[in-house]
Protein backbone atom coordinates (compact mmCIF):
# COMPACT_ATOMS: atom_id res chain seq x y z
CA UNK A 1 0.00 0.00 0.00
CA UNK A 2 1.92 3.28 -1.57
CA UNK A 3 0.77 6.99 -0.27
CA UNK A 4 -0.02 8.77 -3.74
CA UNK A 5 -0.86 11.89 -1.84
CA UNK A 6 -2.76 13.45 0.76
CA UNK A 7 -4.86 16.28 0.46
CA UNK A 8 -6.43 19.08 3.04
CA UNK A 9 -9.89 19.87 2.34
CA UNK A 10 -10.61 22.38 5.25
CA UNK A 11 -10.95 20.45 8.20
CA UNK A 12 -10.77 16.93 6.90
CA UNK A 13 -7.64 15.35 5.21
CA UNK A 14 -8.18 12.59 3.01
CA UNK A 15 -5.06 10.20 2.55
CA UNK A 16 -5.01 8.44 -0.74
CA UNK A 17 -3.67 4.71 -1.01
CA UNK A 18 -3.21 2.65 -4.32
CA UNK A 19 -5.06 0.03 -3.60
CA UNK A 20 -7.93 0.99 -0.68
CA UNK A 21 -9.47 4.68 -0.22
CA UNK A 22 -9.06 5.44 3.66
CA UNK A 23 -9.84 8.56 4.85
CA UNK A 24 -9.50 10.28 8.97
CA UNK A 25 -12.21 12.91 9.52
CA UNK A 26 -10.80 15.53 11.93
CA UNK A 27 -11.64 19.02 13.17
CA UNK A 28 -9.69 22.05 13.61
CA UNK A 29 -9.50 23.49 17.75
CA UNK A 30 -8.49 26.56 18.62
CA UNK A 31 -7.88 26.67 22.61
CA UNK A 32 -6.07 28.40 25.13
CA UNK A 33 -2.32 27.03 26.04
CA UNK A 34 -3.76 25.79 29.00
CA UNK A 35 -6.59 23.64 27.62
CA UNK A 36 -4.05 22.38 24.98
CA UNK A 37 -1.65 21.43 27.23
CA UNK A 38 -4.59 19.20 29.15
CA UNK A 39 -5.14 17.73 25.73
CA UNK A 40 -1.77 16.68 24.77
CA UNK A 41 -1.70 14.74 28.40
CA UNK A 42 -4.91 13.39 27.55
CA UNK A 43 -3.77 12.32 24.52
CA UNK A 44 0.07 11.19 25.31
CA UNK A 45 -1.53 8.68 28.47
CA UNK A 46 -4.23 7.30 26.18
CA UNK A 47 -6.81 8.62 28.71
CA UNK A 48 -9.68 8.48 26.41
CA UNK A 49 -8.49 4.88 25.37
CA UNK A 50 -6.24 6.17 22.34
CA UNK A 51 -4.33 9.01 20.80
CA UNK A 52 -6.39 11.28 18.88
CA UNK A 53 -4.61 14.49 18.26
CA UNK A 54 -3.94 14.22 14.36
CA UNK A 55 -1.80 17.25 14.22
CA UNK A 56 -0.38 19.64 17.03
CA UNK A 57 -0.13 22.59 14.70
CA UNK A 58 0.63 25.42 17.23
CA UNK A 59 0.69 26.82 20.59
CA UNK A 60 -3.62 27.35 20.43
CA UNK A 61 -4.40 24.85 17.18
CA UNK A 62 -4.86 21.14 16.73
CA UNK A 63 -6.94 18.70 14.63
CA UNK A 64 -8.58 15.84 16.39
CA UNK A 65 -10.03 13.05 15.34
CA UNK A 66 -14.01 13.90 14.65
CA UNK A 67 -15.33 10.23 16.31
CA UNK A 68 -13.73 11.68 19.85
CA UNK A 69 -15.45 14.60 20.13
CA UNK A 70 -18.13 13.71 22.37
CA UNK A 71 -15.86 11.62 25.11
CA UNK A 72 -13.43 14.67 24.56
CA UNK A 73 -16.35 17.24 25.62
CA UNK A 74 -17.37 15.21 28.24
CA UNK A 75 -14.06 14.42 29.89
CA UNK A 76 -13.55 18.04 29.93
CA UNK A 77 -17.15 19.02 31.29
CA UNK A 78 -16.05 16.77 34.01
CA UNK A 79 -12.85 18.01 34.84
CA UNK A 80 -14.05 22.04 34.83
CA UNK A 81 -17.42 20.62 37.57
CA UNK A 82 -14.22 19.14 39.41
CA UNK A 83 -12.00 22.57 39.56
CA UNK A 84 -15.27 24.68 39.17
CA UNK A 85 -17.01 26.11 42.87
CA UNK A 86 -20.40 27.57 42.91
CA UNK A 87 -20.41 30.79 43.85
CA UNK A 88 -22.99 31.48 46.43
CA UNK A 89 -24.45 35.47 47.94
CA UNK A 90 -22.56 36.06 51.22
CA UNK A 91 -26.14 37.55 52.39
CA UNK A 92 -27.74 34.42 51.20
């Protein structure tokens, strides 16, 4: 199986093989150097069961994988409840 070429069509790159058509669906994130350094843990310790940052493209950009999107939010939603406290009316 020989790479022919591999094209960017905004936010999904299509690799094309000789003899099978794959292709790897992934979105472009824009985040603060915080977030993104959460990320690249998340991805380097397989925390969400394998790597899915396609491309670390700068200090605020990266395409993921689209089909991780959803664990991704979550994991995240669940991290910021964790850190997050409610803020509550001293008078109250």
């Amino acid at each position: 199986m020989h790479a022919h070429s591999c094209e960017c069509h905004g936010h999904i790159i299509f690799p094309i093989f000789t003899n099978c058509a794959a292709f790897l669906a992934s979105i472009y994130l824009k985040c603060d150097p915080a977030m993104k350094q959460f990320l690249l843990h998340l991805d380097e310790k397989l925390a969400l069961g394998r790597k899915f940052i396609i491309q670390d493209l700068d200090e605020s950009h990266l395409f993921i994988s689209t089909d991780i999107v959803e664990v991704l939010q979550a994991r995240v939603d669940d991290l910021m409840d964790r850190i997050s406290f409610p803020l509550h009316d001293k008078d109250a």
